[in-house]
Structure formats: structure tokens, C-alpha cells
PDB file of N, CA and C in Angstrom:
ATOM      1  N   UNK A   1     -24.466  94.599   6.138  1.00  0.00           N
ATOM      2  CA  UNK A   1     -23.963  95.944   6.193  1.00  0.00           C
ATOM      3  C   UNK A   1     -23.975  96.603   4.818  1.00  0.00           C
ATOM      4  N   UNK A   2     -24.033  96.029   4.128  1.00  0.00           N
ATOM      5  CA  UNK A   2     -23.856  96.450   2.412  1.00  0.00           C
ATOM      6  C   UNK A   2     -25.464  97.313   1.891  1.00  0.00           C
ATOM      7  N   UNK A   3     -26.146  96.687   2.764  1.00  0.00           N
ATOM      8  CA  UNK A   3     -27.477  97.506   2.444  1.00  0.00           C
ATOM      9  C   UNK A   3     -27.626  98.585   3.312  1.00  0.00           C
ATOM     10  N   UNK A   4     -26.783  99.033   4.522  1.00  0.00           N
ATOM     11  CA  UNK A   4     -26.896 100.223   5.133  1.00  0.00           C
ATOM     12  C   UNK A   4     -25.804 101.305   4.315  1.00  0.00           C
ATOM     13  N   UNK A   5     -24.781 100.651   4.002  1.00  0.00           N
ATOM     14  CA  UNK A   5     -23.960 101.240   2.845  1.00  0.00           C
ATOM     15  C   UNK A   5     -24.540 101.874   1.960  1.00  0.00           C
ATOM     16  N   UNK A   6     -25.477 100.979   1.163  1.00  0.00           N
ATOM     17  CA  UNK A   6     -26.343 101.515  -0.109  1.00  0.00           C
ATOM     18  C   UNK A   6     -27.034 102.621  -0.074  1.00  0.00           C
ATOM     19  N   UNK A   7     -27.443 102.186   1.816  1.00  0.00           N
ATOM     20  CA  UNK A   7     -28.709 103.546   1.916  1.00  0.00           C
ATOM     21  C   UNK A   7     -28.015 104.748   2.154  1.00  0.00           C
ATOM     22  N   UNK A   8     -26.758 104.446   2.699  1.00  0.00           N
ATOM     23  CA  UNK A   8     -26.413 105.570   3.178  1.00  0.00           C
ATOM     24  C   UNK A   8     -25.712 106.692   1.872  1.00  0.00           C
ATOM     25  N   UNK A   9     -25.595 105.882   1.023  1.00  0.00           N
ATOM     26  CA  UNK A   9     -24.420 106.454  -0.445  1.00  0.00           C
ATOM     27  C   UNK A   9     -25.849 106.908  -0.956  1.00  0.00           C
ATOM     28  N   UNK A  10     -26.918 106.139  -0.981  1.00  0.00           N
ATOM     29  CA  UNK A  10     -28.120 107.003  -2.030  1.00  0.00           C
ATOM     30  C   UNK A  10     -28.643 108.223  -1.410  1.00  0.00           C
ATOM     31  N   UNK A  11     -28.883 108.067  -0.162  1.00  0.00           N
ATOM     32  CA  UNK A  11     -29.494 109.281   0.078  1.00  0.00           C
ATOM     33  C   UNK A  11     -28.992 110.436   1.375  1.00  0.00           C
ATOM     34  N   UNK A  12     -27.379 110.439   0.858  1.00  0.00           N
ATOM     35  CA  UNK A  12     -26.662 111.421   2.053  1.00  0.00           C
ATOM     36  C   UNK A  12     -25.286 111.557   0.804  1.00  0.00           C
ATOM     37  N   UNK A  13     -25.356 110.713   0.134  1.00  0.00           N
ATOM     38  CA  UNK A  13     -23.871 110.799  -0.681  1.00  0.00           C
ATOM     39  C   UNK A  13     -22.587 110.772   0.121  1.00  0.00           C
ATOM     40  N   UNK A  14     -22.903 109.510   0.894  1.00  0.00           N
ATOM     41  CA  UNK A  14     -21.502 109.430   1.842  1.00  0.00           C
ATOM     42  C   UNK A  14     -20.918 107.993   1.534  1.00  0.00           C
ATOM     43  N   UNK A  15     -19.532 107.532   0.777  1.00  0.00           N
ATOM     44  CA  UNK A  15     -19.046 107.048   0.676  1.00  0.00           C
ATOM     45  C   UNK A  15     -18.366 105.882   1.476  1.00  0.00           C
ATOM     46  N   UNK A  16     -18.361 104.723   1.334  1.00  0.00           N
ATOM     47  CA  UNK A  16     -17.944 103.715   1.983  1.00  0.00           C
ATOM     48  C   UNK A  16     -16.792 104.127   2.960  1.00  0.00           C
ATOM     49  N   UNK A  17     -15.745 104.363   2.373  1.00  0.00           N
ATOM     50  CA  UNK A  17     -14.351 104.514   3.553  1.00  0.00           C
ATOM     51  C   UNK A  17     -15.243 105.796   4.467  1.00  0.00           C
ATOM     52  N   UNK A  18     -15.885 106.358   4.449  1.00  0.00           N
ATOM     53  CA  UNK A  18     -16.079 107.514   5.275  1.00  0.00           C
ATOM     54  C   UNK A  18     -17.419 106.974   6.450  1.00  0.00           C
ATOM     55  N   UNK A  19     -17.268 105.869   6.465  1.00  0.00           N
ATOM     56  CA  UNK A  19     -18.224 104.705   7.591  1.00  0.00           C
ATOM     57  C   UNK A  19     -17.830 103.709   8.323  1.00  0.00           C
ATOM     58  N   UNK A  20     -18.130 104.015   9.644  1.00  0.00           N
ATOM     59  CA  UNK A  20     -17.238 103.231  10.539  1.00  0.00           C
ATOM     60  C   UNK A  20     -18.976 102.476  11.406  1.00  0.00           C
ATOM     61  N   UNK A  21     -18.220 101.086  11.411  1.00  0.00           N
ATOM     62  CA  UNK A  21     -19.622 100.624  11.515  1.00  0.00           C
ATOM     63  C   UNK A  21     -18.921  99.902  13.409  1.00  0.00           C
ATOM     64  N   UNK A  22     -19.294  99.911  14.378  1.00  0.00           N
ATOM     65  CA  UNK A  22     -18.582  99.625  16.109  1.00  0.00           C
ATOM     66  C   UNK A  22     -19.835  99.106  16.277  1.00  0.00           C
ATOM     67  N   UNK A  23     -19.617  98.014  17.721  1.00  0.00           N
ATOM     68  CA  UNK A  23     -20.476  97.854  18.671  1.00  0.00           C
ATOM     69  C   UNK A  23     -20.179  98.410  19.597  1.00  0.00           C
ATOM     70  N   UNK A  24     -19.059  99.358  19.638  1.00  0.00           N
ATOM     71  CA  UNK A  24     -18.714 100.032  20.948  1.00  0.00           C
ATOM     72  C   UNK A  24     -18.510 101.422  20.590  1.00  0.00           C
ATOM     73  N   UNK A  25     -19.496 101.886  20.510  1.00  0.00           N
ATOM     74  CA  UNK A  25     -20.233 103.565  19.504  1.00  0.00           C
ATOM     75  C   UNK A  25     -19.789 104.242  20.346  1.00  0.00           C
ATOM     76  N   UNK A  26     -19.434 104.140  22.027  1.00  0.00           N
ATOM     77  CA  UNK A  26     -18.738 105.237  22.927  1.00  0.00           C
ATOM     78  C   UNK A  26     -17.347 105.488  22.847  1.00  0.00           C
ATOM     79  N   UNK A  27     -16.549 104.728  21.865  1.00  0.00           N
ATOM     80  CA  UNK A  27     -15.311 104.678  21.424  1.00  0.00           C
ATOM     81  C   UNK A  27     -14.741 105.521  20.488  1.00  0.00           C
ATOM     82  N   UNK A  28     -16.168 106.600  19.640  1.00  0.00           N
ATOM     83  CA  UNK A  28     -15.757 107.090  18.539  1.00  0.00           C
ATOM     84  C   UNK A  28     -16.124 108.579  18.780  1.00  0.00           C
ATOM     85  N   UNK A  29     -15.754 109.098  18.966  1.00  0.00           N
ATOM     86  CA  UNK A  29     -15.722 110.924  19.042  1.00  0.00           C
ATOM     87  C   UNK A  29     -16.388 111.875  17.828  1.00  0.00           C
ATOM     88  N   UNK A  30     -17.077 112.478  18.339  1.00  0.00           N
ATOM     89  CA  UNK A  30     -17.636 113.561  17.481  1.00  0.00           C
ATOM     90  C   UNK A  30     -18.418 114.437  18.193  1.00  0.00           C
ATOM     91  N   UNK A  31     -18.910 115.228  17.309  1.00  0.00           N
ATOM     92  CA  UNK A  31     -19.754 116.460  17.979  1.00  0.00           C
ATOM     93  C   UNK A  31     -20.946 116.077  18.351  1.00  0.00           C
ATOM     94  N   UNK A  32     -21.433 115.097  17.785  1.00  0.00           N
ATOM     95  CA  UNK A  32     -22.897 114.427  18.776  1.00  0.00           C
ATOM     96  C   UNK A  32     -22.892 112.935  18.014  1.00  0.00           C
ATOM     97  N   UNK A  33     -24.415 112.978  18.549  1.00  0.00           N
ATOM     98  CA  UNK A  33     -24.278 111.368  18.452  1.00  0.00           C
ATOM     99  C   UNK A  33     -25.978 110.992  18.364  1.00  0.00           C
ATOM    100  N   UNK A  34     -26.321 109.811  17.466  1.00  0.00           N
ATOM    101  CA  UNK A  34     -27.719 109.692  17.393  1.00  0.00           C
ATOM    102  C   UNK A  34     -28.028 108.243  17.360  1.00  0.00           C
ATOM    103  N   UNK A  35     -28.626 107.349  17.697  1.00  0.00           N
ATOM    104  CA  UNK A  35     -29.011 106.038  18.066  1.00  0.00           C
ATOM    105  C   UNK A  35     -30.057 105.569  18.102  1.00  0.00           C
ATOM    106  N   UNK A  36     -30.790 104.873  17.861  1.00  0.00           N
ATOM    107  CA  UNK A  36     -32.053 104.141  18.588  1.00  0.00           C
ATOM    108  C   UNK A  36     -32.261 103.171  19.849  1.00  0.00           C
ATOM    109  N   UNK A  37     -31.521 103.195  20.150  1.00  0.00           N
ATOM    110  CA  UNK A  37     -30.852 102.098  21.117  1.00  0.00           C
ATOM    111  C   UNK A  37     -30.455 102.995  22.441  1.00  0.00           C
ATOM    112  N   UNK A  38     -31.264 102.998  23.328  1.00  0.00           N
ATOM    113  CA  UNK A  38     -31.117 104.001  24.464  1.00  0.00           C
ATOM    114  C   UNK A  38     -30.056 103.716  25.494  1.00  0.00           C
ATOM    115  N   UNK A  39     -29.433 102.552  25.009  1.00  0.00           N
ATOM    116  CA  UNK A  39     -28.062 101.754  26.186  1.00  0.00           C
ATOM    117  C   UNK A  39     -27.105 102.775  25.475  1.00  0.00           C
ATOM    118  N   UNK A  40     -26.942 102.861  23.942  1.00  0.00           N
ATOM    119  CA  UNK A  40     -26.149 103.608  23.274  1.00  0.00           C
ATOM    120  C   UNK A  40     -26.078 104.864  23.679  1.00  0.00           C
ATOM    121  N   UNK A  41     -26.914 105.768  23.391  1.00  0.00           N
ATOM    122  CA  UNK A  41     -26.721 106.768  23.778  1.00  0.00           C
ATOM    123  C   UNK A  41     -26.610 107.539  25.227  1.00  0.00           C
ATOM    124  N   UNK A  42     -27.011 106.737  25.864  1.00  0.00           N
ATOM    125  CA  UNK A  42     -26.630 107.052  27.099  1.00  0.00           C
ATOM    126  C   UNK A  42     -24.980 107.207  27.395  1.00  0.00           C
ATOM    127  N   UNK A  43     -24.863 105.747  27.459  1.00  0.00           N
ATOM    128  CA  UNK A  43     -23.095 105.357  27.616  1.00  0.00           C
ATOM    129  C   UNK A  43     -22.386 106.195  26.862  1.00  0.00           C
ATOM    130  N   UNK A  44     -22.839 106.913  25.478  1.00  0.00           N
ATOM    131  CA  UNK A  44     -21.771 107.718  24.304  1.00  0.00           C
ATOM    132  C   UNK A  44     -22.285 109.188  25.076  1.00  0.00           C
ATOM    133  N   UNK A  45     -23.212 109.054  26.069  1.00  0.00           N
ATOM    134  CA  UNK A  45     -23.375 110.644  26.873  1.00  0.00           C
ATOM    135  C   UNK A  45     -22.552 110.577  27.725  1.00  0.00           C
ATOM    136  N   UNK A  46     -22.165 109.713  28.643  1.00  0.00           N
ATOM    137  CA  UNK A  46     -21.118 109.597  29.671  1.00  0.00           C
ATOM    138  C   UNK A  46     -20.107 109.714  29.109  1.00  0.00           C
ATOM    139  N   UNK A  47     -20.050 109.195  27.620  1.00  0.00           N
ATOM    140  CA  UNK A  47     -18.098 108.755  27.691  1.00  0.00           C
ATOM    141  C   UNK A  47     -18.040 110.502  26.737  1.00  0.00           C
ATOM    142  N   UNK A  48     -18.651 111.205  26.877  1.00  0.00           N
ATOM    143  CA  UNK A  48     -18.491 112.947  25.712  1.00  0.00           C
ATOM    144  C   UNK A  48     -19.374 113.813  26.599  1.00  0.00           C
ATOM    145  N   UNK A  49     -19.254 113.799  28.100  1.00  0.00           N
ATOM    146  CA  UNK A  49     -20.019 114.875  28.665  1.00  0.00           C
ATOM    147  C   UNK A  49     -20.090 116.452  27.909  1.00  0.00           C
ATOM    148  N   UNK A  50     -19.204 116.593  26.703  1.00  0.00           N
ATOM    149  CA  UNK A  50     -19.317 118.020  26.432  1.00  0.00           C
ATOM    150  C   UNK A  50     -19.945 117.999  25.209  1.00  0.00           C
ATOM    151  N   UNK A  51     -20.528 116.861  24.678  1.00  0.00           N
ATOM    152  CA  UNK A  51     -21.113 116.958  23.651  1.00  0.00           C
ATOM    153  C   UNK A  51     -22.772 116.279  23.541  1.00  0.00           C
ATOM    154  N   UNK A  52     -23.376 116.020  22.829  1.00  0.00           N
ATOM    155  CA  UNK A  52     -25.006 116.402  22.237  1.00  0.00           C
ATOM    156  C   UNK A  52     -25.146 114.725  21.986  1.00  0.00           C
ATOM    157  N   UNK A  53     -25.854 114.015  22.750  1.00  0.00           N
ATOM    158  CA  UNK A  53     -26.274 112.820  21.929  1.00  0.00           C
ATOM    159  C   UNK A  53     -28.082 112.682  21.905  1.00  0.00           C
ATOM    160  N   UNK A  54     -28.590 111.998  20.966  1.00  0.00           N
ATOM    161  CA  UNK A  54     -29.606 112.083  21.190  1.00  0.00           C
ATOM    162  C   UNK A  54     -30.274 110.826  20.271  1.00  0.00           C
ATOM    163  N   UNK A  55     -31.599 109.912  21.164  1.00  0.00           N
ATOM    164  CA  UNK A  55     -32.395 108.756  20.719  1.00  0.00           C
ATOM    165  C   UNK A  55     -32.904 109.080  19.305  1.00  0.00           C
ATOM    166  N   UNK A  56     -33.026 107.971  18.403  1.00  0.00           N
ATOM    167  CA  UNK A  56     -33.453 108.426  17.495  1.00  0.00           C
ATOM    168  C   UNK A  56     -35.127 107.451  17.801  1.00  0.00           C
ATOM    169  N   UNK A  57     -36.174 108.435  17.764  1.00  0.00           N
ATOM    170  CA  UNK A  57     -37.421 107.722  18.600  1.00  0.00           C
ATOM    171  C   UNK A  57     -37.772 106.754  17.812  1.00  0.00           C
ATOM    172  N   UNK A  58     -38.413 105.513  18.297  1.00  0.00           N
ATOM    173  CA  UNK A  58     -38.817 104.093  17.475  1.00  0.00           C
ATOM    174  C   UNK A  58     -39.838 103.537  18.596  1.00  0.00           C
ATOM    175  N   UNK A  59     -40.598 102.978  18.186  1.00  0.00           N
ATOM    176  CA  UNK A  59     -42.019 102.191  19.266  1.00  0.00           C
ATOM    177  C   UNK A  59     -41.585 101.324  20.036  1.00  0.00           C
ATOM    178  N   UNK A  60     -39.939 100.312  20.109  1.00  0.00           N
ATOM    179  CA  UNK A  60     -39.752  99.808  20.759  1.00  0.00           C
ATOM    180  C   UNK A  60     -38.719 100.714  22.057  1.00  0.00           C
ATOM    181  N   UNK A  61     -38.158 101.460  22.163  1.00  0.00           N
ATOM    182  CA  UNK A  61     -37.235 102.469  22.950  1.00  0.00           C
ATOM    183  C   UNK A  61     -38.740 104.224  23.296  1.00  0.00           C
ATOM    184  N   UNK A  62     -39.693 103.954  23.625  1.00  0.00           N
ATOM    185  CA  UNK A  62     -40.760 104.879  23.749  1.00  0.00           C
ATOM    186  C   UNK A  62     -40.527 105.469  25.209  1.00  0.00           C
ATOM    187  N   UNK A  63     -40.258 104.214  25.670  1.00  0.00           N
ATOM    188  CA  UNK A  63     -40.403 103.995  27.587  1.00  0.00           C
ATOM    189  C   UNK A  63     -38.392 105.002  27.848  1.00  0.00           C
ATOM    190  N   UNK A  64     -37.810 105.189  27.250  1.00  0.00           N
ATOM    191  CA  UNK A  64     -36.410 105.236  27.707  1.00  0.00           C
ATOM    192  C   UNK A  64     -36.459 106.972  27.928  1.00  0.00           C
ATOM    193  N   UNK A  65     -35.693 107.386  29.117  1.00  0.00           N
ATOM    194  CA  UNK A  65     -35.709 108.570  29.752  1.00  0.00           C
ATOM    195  C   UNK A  65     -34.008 109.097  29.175  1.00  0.00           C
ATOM    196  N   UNK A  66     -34.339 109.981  28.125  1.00  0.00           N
ATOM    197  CA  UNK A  66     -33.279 110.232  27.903  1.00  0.00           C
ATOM    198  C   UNK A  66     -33.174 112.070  27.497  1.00  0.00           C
ATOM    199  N   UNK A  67     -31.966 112.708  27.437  1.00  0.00           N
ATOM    200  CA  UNK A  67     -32.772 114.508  27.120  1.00  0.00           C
ATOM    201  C   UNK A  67     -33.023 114.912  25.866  1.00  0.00           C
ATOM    202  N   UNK A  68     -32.593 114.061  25.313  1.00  0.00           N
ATOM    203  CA  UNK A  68     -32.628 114.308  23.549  1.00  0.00           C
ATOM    204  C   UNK A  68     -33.376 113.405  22.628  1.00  0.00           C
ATOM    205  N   UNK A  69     -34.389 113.377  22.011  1.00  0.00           N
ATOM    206  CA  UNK A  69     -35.268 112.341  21.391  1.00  0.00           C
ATOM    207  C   UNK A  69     -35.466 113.154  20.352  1.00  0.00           C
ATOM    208  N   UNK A  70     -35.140 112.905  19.101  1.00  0.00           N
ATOM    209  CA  UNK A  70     -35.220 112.945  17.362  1.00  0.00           C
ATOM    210  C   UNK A  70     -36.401 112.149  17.206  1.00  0.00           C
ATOM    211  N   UNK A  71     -37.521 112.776  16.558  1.00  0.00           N
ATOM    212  CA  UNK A  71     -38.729 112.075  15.893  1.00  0.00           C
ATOM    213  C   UNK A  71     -38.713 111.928  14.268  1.00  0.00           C
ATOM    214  N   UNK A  72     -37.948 113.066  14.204  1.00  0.00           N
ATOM    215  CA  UNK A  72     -38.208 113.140  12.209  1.00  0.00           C
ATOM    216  C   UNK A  72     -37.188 113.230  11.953  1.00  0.00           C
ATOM    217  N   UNK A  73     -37.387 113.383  10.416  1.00  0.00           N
ATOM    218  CA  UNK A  73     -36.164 114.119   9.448  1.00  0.00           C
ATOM    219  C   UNK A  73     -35.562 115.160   9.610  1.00  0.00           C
ATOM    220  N   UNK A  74     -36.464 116.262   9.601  1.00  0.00           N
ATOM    221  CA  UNK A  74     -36.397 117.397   9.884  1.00  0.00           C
ATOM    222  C   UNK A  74     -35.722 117.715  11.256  1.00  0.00           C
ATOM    223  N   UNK A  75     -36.147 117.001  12.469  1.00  0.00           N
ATOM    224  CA  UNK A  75     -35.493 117.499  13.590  1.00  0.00           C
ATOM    225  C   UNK A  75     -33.893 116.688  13.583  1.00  0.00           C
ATOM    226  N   UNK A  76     -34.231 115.614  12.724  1.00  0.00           N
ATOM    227  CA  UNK A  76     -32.611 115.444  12.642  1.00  0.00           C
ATOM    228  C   UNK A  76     -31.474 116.248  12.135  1.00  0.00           C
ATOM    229  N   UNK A  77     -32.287 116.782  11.126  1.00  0.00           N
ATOM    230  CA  UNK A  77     -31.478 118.258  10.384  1.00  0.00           C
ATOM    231  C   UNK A  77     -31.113 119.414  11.032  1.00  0.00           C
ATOM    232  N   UNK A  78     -32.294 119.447  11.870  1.00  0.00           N
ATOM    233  CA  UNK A  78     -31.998 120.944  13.052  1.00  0.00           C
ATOM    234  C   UNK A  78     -30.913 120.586  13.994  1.00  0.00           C
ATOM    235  N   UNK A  79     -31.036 119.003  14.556  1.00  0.00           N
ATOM    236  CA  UNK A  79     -30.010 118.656  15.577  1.00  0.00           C
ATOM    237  C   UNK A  79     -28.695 118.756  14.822  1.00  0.00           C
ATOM    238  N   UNK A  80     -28.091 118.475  13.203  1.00  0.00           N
ATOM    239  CA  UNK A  80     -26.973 118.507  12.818  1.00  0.00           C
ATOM    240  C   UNK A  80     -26.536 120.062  12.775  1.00  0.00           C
ATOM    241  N   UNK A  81     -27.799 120.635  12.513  1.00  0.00           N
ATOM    242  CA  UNK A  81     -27.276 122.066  12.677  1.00  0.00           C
ATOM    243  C   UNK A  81     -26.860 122.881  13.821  1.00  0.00           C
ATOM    244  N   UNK A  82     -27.448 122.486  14.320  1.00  0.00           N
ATOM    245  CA  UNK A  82     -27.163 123.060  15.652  1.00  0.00           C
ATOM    246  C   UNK A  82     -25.891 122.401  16.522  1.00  0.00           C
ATOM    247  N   UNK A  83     -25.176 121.144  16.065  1.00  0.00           N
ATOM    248  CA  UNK A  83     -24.402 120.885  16.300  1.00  0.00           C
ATOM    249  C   UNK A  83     -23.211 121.869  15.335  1.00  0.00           C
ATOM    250  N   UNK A  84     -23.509 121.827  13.955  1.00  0.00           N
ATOM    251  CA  UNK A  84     -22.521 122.901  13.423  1.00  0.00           C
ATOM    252  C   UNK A  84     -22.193 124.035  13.981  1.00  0.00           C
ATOM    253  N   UNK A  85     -23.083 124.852  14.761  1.00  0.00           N
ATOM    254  CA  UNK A  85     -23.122 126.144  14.959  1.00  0.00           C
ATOM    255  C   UNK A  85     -22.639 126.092  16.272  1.00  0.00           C
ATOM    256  N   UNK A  86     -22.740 125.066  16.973  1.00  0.00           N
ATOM    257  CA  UNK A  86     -21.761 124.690  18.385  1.00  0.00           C
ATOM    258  C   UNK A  86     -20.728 124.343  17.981  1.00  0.00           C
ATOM    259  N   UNK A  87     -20.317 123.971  16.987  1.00  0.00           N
ATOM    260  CA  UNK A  87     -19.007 123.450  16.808  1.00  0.00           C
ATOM    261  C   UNK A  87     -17.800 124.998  16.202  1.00  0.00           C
ATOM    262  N   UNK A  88     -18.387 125.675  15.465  1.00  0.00           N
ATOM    263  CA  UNK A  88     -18.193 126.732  15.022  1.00  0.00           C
ATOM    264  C   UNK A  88     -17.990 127.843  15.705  1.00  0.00           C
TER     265      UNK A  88
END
């Protein structure tokens, strides 16, 4: 976990206490939600029907039917935004 830490402090500037690391990701509330893992996001769509989750796409999760699929950087940026502007 110390190397997702690292990555996450170098290139987002987000600090250790402000990371909550679950195997049970439908437990934690927010305005959306992003995963690679298509069991995840599904289940964190059921348990926040009023909110935005979405796959983050990878070659092994290609096949998974889900409404929201993130390919890049960039669309990850649009999805945070657009969560701001729903939240707002």
C-alpha cells in the first residue's frame, strides 16, 4: 500500500490520512465512484442509486456491461467535473 500512497501524494498531492484503503468500497459514500473491477462498481451502484460510478477500462474487465467506462486521463477529469457541478 505504501507505493499506492507514493503515487497518489506525487501526482494528485493527496496526503496519507486523507486515504481510506476497504475491500468493501460500497461502504464508503461519495459523489461517485471509479474502479477497475466491475463487481465493484456495480455493487457501489446499487448501494448510491443517486450517485455516478464508473469502470475504470483495463484489457482484463473489456467484456463487463456497465454505463460508465473511463478510458483516459482526461475523461477521468471530465467525470470529476461533472461530478462537481452535480454536486453544486
Amino acid at each position: 500500500m505504501s507505493e499506492r500512497i507514493d503515487w497518489m501524494r506525487q501526482y494528485f498531492d493527496i496526503q496519507p490520512l486523507q486515504i481510506v484503503f476497504s475491500c468493501e468500497k460500497h461502504l464508503i459514500s461519495g459523489d461517485g465512484f471509479v474502479d477497475d473491477n466491475p463487481e465493484n462498481v456495480l455493487y457501489w451502484a446499487r448501494s448510491h442509486p443517486e450517485k455516478t460510478a464508473a469502470l475504470w477500462d483495463a484489457p482484463y474487465n473489456r467484456n463487463a456491461r456497465v454505463q460508465r467506462r473511463l478510458r483516459s486521463w482526461p475523461e477521468l477529469l471530465d467525470f470529476a467535473r461533472f461530478l462537481k457541478l452535480r454536486s453544486s
